[in-house]
Every structure is written in structure tokens, then in C-alpha cells.
Protein backbone atom coordinates (compact mmCIF):
# COMPACT_ATOMS: atom_id res chain seq x y z
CA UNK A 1 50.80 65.98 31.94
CA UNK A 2 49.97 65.14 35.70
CA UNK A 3 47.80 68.52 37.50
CA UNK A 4 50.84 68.71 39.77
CA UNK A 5 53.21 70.00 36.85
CA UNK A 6 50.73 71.90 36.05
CA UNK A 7 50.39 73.46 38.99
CA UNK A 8 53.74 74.45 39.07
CA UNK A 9 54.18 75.36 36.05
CA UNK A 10 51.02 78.04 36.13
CA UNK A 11 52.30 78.99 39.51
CA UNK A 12 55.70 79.55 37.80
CA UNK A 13 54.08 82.12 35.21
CA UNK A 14 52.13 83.58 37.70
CA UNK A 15 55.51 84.77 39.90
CA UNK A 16 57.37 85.22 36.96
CA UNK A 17 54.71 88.38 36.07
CA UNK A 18 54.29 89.12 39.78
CA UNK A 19 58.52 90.11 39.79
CA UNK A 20 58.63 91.20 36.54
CA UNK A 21 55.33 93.81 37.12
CA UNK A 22 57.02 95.05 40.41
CA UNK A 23 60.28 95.31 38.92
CA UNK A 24 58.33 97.73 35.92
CA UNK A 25 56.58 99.90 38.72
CA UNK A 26 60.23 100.65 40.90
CA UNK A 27 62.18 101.70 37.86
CA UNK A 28 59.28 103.38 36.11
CA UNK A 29 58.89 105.58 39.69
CA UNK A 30 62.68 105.85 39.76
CA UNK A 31 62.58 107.01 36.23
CA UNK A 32 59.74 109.71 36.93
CA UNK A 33 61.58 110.65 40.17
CA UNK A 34 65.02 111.50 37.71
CA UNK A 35 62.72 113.40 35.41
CA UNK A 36 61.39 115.52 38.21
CA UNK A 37 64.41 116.45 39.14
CA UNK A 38 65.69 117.04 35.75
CA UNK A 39 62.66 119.87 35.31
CA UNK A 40 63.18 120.90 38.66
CA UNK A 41 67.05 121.93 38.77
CA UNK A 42 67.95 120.88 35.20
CA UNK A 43 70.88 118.32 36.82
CA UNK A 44 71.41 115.83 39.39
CA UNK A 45 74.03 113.21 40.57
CA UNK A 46 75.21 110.79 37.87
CA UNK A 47 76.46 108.28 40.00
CA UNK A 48 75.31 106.66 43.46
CA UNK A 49 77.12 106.81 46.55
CA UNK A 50 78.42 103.60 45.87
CA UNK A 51 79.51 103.79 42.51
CA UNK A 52 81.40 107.00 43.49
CA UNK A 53 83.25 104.93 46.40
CA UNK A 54 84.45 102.75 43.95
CA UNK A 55 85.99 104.73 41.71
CA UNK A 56 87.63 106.42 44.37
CA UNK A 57 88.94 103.01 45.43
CA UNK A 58 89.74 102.60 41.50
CA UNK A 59 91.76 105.43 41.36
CA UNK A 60 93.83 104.86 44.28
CA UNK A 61 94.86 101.74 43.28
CA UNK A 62 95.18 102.74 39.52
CA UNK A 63 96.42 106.48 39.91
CA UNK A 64 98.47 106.29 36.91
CA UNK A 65 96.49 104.52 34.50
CA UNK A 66 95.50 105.64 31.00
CA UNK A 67 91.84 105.87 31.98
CA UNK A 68 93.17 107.79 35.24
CA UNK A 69 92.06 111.42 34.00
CA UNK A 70 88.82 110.21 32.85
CA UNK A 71 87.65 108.96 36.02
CA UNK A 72 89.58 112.47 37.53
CA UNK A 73 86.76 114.08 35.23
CA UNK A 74 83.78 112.13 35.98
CA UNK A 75 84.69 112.43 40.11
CA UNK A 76 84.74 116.43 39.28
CA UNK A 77 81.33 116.33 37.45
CA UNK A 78 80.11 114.24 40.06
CA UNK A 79 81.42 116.39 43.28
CA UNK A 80 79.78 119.97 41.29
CA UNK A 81 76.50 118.23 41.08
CA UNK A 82 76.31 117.70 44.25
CA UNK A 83 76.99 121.42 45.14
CA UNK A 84 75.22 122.57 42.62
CA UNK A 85 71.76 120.84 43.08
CA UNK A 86 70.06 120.89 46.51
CA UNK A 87 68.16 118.08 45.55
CA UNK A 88 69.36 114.66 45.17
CA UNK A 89 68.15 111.40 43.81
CA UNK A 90 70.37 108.93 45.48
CA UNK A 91 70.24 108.81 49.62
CA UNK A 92 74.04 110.24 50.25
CA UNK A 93 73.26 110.22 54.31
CA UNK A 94 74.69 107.02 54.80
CA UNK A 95 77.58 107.85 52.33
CA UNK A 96 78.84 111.02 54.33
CA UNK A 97 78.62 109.04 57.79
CA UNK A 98 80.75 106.08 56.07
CA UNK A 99 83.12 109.16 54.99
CA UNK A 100 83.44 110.58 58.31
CA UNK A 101 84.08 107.41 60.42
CA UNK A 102 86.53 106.35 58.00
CA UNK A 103 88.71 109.80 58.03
């Protein structure tokens, strides 16, 4: 094997642990950031401000589909955990201007 392929190919391993450690580290802080606010407030959002936007969209375009009162359900949960924990995990700033400018 010629030193150039293995060059590459230790470079190779090399980033693939580089992106792989980082990735670890963000969801391991994410995770202990969720589990703060679990003993904090017992609660918090269970979906992002994205995910919530699209099953708004969902519903509007599917308002009389079978799985219609399940997603009903899951935009309730979602709206009393947001009044009922003054904490939040997700970043909803940028959710309520998008809500605003669009109304």
C-alpha cells in the first residue's frame, strides 16, 4: 500500500473520531441540560419550535384525518408546557417573532 493511501486513510479515522467525539459531547450536554430541567420543574417542552410548526401545518392540511385528534392532543400537551414551565429547553424567541410577522 503506497504512504499516500495511507495517509488518507489514517487521516480518515482520525476525522471520523474527531465528528463522532463532538457529536457525543453536544447530545450528552443536551441530555444533561433536559435532565436539569426535569429536576428543576419536573416538565418541559416535548417538541421544538419547529416540529410544533409542522404539525400545525399537518393539521391544516389534514384536519380531518384519523390521526387528526392525536396531533389535537399532542399540540395541547405541548401549548400547557409551555405555560406551565418558565424554563425552556428549546430557543422559542425566534418561533414567536416568525408567529407574529406571519399573523
Amino acid at each position: 500500500m503506497s504512504l499516500s493511501a495511507i495517509i488518507v486513510m489514517i487521516a480518515s479515522i482520525i476525522a471520523l473520531w474527531g465528528v463522532a467525539s463532538c457529536a457525543l459531547i453536544v447530545s450528552i450536554r443536551h441530555e444533561e441540560r433536559k435532565l436539569v430541567l426535569l429536576r428543576s420543574q419536573g416538565d418541559f417542552e416535548p417538541f421544538a419550535p419547529r416540529a410544533f410548526r409542522d404539525l400545525e401545518r399537518w393539521l391544516v392540511q389534514h384536519p380531518g384525518s384519523e390521526h387528526a385528534p392525536e396531533i389535537r392532543e399532542w399540540q395541547q400537551s405541548q401549548r400547557q408546557s409551555l405555560q406551565r414551565n418558565p424554563q425552556r429547553f428549546y430557543d422559542w424567541s425566534h418561533a414567536e417573532n416568525n408567529a407574529r410577522e406571519t399573523s
